[in-house]
N, C-alpha and C. Protein backbone atom coordinates (compact mmCIF):
# COMPACT_ATOMS: atom_id res chain seq x y z
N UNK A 1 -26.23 22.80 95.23
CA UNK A 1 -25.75 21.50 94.76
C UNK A 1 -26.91 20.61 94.34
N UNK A 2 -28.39 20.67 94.96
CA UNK A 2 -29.42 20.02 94.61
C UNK A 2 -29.69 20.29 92.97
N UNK A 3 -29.86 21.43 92.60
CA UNK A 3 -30.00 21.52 91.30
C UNK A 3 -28.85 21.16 90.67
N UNK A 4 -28.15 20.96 90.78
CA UNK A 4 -26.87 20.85 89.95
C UNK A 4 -27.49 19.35 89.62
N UNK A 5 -27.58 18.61 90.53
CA UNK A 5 -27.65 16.77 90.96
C UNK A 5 -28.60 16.66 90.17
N UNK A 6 -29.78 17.43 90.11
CA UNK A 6 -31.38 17.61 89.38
C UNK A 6 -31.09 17.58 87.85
N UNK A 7 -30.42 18.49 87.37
CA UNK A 7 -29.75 19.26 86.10
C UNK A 7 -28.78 17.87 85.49
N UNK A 8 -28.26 17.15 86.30
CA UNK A 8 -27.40 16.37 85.91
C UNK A 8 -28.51 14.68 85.29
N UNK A 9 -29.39 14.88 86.34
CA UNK A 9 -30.46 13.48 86.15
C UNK A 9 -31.18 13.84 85.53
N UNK A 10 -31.68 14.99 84.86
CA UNK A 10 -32.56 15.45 83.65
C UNK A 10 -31.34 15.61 82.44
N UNK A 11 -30.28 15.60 82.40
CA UNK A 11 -29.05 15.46 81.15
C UNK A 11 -29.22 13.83 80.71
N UNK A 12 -28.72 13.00 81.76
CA UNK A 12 -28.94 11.73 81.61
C UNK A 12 -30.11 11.31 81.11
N UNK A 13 -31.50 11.11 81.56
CA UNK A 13 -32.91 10.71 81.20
C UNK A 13 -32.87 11.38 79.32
N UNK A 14 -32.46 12.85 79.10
CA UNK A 14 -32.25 12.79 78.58
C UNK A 14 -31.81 12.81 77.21
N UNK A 15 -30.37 12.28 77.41
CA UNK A 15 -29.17 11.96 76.81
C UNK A 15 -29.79 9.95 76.59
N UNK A 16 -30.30 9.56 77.58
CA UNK A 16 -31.00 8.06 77.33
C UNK A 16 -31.97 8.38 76.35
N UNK A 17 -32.75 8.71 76.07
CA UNK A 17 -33.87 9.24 74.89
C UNK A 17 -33.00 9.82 73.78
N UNK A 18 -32.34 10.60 73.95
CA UNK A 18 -31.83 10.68 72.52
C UNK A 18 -30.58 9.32 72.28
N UNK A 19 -30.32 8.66 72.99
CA UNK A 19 -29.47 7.89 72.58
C UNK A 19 -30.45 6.69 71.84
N UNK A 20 -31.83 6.41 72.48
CA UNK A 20 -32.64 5.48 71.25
C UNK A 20 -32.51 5.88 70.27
N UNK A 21 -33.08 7.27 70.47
CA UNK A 21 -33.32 7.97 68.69
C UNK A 21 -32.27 7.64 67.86
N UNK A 22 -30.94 8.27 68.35
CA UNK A 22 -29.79 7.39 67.79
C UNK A 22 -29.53 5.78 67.06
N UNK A 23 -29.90 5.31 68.00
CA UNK A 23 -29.82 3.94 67.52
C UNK A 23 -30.67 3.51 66.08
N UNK A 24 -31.97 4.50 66.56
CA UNK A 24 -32.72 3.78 65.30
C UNK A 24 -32.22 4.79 64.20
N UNK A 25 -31.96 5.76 64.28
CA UNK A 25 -31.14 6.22 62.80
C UNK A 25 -30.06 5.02 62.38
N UNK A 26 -29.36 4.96 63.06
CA UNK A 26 -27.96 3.99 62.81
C UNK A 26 -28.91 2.97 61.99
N UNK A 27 -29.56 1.97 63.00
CA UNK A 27 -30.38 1.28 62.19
C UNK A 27 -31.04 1.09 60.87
N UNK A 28 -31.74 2.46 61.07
CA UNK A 28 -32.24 2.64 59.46
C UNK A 28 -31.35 3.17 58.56
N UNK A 29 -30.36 3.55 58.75
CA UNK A 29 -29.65 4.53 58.07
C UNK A 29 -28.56 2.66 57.41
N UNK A 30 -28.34 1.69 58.12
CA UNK A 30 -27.74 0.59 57.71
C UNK A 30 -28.66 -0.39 56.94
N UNK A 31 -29.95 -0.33 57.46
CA UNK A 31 -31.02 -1.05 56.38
C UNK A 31 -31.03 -0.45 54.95
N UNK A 32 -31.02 1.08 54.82
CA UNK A 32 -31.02 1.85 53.79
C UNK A 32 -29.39 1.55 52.94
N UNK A 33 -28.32 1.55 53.77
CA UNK A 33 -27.66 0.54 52.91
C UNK A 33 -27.31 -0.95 52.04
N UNK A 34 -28.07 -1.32 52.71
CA UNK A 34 -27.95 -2.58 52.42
C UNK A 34 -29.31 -2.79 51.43
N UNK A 35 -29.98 -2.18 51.41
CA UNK A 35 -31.65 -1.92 50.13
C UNK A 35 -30.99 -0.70 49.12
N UNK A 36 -30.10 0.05 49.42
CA UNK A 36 -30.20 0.54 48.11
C UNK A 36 -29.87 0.02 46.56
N UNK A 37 -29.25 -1.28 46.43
CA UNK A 37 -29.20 -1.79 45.23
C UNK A 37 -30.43 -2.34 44.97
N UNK A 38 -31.71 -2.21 45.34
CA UNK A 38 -33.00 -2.39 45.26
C UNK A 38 -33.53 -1.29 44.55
N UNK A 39 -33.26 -0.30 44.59
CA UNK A 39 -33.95 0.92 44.07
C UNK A 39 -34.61 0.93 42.64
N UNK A 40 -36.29 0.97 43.16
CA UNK A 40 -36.80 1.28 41.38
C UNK A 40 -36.82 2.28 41.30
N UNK A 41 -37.41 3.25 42.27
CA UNK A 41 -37.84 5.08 41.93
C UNK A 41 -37.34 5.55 43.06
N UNK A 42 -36.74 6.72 43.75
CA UNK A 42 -36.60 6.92 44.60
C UNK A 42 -35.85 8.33 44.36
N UNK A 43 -35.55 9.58 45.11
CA UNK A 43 -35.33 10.75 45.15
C UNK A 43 -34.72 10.92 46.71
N UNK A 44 -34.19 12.10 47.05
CA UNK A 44 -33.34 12.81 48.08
C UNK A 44 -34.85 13.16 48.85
N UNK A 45 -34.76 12.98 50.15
CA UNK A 45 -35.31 13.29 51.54
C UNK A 45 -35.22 15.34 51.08
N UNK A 46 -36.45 15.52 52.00
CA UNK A 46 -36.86 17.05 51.93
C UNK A 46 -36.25 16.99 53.36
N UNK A 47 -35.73 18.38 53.01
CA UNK A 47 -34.72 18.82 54.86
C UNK A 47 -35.91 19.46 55.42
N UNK A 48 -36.02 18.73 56.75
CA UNK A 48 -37.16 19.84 57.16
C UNK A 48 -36.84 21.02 57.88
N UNK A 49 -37.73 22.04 58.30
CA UNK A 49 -38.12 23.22 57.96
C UNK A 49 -36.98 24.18 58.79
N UNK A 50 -36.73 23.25 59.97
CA UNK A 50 -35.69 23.81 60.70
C UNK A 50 -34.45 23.14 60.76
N UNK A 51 -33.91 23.22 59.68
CA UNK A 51 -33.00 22.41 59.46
C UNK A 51 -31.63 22.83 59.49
N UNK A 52 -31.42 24.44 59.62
CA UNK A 52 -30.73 25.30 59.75
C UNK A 52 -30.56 25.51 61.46
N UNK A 53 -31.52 25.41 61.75
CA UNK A 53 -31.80 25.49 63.35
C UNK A 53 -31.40 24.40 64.13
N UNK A 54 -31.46 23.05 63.50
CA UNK A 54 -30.86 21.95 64.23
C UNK A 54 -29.59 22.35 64.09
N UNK A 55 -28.99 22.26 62.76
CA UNK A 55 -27.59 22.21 62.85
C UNK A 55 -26.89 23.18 63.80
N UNK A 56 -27.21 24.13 64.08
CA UNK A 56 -26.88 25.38 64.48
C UNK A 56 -27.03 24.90 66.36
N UNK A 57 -27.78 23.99 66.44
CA UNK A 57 -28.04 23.57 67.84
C UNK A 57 -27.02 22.39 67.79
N UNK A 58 -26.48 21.42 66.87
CA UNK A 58 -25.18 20.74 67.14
C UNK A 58 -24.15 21.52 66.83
N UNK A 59 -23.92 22.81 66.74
CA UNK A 59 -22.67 23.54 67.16
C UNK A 59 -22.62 24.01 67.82
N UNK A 60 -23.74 24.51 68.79
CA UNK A 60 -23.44 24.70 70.08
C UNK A 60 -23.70 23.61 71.28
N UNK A 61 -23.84 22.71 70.64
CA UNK A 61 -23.82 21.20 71.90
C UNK A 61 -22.21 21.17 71.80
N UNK A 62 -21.93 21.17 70.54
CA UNK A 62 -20.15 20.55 70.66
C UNK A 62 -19.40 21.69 71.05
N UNK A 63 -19.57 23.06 71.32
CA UNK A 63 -19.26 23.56 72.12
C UNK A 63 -19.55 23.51 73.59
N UNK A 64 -20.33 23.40 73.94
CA UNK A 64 -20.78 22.96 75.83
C UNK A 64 -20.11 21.54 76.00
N UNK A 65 -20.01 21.03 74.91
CA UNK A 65 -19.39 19.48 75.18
C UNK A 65 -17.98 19.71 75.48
N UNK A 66 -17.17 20.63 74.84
CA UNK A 66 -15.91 20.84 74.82
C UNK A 66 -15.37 21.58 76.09
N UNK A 67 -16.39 22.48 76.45
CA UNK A 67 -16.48 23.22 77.76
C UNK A 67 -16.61 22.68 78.78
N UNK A 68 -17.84 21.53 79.21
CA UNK A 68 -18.02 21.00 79.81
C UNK A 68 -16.78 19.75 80.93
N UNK A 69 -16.30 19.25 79.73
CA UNK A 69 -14.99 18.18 79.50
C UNK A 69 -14.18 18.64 79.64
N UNK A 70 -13.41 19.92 78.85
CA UNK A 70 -12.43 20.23 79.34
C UNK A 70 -11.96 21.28 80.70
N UNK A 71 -13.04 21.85 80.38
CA UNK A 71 -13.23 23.00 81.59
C UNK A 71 -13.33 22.75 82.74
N UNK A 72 -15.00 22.55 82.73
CA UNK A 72 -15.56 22.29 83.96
C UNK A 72 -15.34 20.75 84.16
N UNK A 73 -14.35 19.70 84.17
CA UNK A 73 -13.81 18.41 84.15
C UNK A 73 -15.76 18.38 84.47
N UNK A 74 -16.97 18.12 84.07
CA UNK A 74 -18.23 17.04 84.11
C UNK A 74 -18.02 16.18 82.87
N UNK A 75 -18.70 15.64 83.36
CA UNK A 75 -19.94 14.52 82.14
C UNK A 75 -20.47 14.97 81.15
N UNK A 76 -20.73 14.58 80.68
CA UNK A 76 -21.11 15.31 79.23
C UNK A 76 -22.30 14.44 78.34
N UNK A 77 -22.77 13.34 78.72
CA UNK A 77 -23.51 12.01 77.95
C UNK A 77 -24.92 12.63 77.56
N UNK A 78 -25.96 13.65 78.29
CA UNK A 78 -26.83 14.10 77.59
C UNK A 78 -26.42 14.64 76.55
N UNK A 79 -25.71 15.83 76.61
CA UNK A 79 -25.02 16.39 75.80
C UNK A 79 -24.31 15.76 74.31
N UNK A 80 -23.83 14.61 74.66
CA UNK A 80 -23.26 13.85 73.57
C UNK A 80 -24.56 13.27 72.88
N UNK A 81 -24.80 12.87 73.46
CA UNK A 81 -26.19 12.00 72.27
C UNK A 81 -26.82 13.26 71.57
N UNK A 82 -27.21 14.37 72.43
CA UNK A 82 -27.57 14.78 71.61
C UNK A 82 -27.11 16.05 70.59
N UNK A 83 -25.50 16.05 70.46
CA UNK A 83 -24.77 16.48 69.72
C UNK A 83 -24.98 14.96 68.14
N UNK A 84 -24.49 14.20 68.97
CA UNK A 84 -24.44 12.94 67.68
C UNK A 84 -25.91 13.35 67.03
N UNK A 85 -27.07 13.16 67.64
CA UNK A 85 -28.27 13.76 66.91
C UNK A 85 -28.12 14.73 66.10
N UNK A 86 -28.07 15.89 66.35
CA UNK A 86 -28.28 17.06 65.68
C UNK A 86 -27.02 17.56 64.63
N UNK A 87 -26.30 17.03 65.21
CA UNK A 87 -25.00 17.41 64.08
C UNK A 87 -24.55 16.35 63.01
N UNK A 88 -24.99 14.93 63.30
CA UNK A 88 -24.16 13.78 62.25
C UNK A 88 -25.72 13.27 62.07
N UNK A 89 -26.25 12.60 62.69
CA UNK A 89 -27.02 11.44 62.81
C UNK A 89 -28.74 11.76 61.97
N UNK A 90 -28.78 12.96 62.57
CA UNK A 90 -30.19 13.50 61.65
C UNK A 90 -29.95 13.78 60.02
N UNK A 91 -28.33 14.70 59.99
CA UNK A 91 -28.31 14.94 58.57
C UNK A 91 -27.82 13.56 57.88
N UNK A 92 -27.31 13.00 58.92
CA UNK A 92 -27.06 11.62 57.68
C UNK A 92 -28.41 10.82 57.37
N UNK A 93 -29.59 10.93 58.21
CA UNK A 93 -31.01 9.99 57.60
C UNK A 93 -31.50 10.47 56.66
N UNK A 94 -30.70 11.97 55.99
CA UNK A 94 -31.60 12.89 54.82
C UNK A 94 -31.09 11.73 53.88
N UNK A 95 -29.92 11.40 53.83
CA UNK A 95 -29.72 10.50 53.13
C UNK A 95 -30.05 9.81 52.17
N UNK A 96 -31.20 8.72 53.21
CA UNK A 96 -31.82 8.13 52.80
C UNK A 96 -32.77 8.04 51.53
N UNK A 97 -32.66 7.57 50.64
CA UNK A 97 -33.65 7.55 49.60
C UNK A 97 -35.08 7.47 49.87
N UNK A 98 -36.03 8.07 49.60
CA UNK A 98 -37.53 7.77 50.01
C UNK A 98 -37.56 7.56 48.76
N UNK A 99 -38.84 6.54 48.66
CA UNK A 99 -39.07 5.87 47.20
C UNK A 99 -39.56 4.47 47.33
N UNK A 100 -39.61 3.88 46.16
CA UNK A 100 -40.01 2.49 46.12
C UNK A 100 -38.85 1.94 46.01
N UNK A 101 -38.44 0.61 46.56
CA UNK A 101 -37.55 -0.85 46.62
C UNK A 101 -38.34 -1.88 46.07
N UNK A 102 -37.20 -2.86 45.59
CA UNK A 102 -38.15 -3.96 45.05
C UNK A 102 -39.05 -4.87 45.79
N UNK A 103 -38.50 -4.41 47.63
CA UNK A 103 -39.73 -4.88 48.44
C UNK A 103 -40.42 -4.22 48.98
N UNK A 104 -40.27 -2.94 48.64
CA UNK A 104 -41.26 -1.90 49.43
C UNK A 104 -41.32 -0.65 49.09
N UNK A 105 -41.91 0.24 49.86
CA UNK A 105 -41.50 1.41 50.08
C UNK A 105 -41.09 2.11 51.46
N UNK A 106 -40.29 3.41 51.14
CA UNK A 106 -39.40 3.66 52.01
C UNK A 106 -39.75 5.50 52.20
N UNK A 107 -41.17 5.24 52.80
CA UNK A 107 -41.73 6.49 53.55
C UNK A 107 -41.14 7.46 54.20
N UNK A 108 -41.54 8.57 54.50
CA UNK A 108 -41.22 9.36 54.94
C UNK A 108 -40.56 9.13 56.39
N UNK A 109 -40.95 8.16 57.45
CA UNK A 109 -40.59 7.86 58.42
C UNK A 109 -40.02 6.59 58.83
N UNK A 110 -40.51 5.50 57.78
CA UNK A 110 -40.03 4.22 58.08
C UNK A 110 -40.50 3.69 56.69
N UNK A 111 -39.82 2.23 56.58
CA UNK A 111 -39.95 1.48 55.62
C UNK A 111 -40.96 0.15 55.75
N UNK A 112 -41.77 0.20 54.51
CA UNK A 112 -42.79 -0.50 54.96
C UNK A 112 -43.30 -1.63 53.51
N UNK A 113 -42.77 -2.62 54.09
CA UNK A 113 -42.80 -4.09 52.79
C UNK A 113 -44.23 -3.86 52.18
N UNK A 114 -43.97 -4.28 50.42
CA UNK A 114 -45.24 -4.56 50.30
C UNK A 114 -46.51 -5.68 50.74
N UNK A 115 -45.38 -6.54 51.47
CA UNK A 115 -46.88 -6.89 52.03
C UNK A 115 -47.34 -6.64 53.27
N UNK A 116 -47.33 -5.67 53.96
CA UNK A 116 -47.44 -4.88 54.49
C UNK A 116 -48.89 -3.99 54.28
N UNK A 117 -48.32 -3.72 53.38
CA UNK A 117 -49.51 -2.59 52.58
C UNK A 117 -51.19 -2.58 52.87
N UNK A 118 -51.91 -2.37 53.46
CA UNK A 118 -53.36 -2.39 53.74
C UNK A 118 -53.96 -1.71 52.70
N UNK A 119 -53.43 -0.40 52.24
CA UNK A 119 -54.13 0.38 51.74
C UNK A 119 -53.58 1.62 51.59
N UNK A 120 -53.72 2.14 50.41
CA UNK A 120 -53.30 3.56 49.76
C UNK A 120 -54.07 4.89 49.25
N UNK A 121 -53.56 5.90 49.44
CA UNK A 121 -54.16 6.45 48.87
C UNK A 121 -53.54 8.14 48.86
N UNK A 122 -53.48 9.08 47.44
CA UNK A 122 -53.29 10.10 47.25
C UNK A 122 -53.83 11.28 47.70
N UNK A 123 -52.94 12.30 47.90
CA UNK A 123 -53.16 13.97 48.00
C UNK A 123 -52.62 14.41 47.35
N UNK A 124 -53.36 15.02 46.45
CA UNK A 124 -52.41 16.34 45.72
C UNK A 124 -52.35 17.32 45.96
N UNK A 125 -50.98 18.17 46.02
CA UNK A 125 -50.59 18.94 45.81
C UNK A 125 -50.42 20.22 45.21
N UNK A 126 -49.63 21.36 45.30
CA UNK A 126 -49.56 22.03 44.16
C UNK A 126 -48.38 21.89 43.59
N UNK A 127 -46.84 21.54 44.10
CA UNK A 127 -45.89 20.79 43.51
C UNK A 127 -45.10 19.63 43.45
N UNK A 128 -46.31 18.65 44.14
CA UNK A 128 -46.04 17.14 45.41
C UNK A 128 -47.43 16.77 45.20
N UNK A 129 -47.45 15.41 45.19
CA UNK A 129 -48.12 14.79 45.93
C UNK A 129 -48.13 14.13 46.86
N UNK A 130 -48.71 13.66 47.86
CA UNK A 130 -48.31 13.06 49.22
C UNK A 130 -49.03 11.43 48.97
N UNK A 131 -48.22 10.25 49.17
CA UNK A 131 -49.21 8.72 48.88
C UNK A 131 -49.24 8.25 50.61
N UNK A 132 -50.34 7.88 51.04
CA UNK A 132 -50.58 8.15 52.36
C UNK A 132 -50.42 6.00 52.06
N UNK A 133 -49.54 5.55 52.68
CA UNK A 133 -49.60 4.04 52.89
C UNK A 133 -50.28 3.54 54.13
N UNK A 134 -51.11 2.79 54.29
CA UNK A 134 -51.65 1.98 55.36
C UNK A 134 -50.64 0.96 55.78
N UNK A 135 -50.20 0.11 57.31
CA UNK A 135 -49.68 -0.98 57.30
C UNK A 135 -50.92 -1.77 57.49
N UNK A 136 -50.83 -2.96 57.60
CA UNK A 136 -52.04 -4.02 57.56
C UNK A 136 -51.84 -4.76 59.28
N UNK A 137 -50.29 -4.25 59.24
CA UNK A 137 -50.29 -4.67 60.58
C UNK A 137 -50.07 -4.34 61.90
N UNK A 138 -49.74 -2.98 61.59
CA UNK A 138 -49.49 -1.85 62.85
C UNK A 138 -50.28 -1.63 63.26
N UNK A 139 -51.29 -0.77 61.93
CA UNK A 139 -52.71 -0.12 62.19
C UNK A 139 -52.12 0.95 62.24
N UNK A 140 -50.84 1.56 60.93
CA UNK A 140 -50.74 2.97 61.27
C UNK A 140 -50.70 3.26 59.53
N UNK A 141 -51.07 4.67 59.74
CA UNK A 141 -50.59 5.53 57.81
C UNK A 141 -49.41 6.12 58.22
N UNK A 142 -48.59 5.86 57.13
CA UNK A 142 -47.05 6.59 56.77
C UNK A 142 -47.54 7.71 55.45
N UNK A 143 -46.55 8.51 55.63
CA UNK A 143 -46.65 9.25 54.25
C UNK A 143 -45.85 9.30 53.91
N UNK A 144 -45.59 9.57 52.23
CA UNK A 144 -44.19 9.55 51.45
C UNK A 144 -45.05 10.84 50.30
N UNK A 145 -44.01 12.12 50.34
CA UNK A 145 -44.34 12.94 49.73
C UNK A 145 -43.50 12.74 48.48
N UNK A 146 -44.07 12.76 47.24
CA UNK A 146 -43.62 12.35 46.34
C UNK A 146 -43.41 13.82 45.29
N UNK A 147 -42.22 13.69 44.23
CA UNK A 147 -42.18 15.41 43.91
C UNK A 147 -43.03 15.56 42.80
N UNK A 148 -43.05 16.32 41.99
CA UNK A 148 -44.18 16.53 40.82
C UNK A 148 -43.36 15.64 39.88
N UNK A 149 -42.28 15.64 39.26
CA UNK A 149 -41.75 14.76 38.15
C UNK A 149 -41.91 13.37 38.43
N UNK A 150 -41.95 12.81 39.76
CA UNK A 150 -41.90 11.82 39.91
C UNK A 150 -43.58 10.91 40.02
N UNK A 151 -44.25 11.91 40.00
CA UNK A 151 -45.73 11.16 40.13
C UNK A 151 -46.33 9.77 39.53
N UNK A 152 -45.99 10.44 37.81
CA UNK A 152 -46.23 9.40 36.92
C UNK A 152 -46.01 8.43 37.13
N UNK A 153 -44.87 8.30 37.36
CA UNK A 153 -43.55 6.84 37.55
C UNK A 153 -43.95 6.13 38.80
N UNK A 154 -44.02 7.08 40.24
CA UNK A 154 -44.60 6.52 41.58
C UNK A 154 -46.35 5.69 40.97
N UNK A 155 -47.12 6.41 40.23
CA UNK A 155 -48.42 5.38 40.02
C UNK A 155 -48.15 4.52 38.94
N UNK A 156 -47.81 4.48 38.75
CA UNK A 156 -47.41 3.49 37.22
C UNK A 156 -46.70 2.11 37.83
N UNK A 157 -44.97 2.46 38.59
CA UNK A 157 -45.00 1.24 39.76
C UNK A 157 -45.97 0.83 40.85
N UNK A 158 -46.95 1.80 41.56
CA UNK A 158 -48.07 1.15 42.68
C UNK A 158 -48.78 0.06 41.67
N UNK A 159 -49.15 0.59 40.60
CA UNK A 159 -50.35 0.04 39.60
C UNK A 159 -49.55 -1.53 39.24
N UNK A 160 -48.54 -1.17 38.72
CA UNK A 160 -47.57 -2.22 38.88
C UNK A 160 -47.70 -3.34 40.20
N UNK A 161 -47.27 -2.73 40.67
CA UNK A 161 -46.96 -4.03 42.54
C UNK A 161 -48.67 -4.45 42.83
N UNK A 162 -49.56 -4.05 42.50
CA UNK A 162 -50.88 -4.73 43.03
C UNK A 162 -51.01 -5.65 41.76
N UNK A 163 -50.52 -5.10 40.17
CA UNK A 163 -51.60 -6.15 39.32
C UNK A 163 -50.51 -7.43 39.56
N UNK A 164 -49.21 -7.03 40.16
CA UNK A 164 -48.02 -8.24 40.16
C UNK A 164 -48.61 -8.94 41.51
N UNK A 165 -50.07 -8.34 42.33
CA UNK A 165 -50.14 -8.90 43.52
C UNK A 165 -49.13 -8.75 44.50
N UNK A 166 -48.12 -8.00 44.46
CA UNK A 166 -47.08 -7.88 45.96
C UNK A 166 -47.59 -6.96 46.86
N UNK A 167 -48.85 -6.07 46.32
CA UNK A 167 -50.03 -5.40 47.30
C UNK A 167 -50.82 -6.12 46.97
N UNK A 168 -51.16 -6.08 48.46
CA UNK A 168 -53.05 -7.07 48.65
C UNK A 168 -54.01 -6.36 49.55
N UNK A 169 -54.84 -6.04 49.26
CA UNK A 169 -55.77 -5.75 49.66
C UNK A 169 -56.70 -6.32 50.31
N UNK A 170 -56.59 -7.49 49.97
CA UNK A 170 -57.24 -8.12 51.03
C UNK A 170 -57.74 -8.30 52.21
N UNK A 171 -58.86 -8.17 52.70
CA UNK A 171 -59.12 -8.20 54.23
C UNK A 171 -58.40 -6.71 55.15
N UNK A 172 -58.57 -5.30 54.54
CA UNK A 172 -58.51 -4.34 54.92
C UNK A 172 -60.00 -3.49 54.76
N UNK A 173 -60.63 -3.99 54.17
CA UNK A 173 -61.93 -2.87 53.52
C UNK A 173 -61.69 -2.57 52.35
N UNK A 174 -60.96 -2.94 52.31
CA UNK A 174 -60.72 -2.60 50.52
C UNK A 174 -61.04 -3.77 49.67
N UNK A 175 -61.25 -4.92 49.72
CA UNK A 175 -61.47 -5.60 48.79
C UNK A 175 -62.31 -5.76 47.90
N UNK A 176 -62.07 -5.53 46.59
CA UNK A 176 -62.27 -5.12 45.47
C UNK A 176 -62.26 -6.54 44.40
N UNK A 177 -62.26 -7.74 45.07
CA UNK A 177 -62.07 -8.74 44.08
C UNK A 177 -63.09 -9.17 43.48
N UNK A 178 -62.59 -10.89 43.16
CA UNK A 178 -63.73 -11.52 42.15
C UNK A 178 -64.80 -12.16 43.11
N UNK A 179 -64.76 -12.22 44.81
CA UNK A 179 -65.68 -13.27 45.68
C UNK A 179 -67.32 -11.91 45.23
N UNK A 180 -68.27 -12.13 45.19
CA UNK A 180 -69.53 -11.91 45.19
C UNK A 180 -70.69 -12.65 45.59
N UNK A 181 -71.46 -11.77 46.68
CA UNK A 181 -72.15 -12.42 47.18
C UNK A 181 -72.96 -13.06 46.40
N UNK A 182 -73.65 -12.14 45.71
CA UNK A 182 -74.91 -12.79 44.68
C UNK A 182 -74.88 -13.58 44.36
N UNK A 183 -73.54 -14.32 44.04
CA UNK A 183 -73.11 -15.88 43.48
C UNK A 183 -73.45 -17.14 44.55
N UNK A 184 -73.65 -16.70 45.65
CA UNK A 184 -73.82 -17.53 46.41
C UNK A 184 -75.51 -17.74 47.24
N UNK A 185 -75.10 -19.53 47.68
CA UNK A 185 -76.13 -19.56 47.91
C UNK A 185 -77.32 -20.40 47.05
């Protein structure tokens, strides 16, 4: 019965961890509605690699869920969160458009305003390039892998949003402006 009690408080802890994760999909997945009539450039999310493997792991959660509940009359709440994960909640964030908005961009992991922006910078690829974004205020890099057709268009709007000033560079190490020392003094 100890392990059972054990087994049951490691379901819960967690079924609490995936129920954040949850939340912030919901979250982003409702920000991403409410920004998509923003859209300048933007393309379909890459499924990642095991993506066959998740799903395949929310059909057998909603089976143990069904077992669990009806069978064995337990609880089921680790289990549920992380059925909602793997079966609805992950494939619905593919969703999401990655791309530029008219206030930002919308990275691979999170969305991040242009003013925001610290600093950028490219990897290429052999059929992608990857634009590695700085925040100015986290102190973290996001990446947004961008596809080969879309390159042009992704630098052409960056080049865009800095000469419009909605990226600043400013006061990251990057500044590149008109202040010079030599002038002074």
């Amino acid at each position: 019965m100890k392990v059972q009690s054990l087994l049951t408080g490691f379901l819960l802890l967690l079924g609490a961890g995936f129920f954040v994760a949850n939340v912030k999909l919901v979250v982003d997945y409702t920000r991403y509605q409410r920004r998509r009539p923003t859209a300048l450039l933007t393309w379909p999310s890459q499924k990642p690699p095991y993506y066959t493997l998740e799903l395949a792991i929310g059909v057998v959660l909603g089976f143990l869920i069904l077992l669990k509940i009806f069978r064995l009359h337990m609880q089921a709440f680790g289990e549920t969160m992380m059925f909602a994960y793997y079966a609805y909640l992950m494939p619905l964030s593919l969703r999401i458009g990655r791309g530029f908005y008219e206030d930002g961009i919308w990275a691979d992991t999170a969305f991040i305003p242009y003013s925001e922006v610290g600093g950028i910078s490219w990897r290429e690829g052999e059929h992608h390039a990857t634009l590695i974004v700085v925040s100015r205020l986290r102190n973290l890099a996001r990446r947004l892998v961008v596809p080969g057709d879309k390159c042009g268009a992704a630098r052409n709007l960056l080049r865009d949003k800095i000469g419009d000033h909605e990226i600043r560079f400013a006061g990251t190490g990057l500044d590149l402006g008109n202040h010079e020392e030599r002038h002074e003094g």
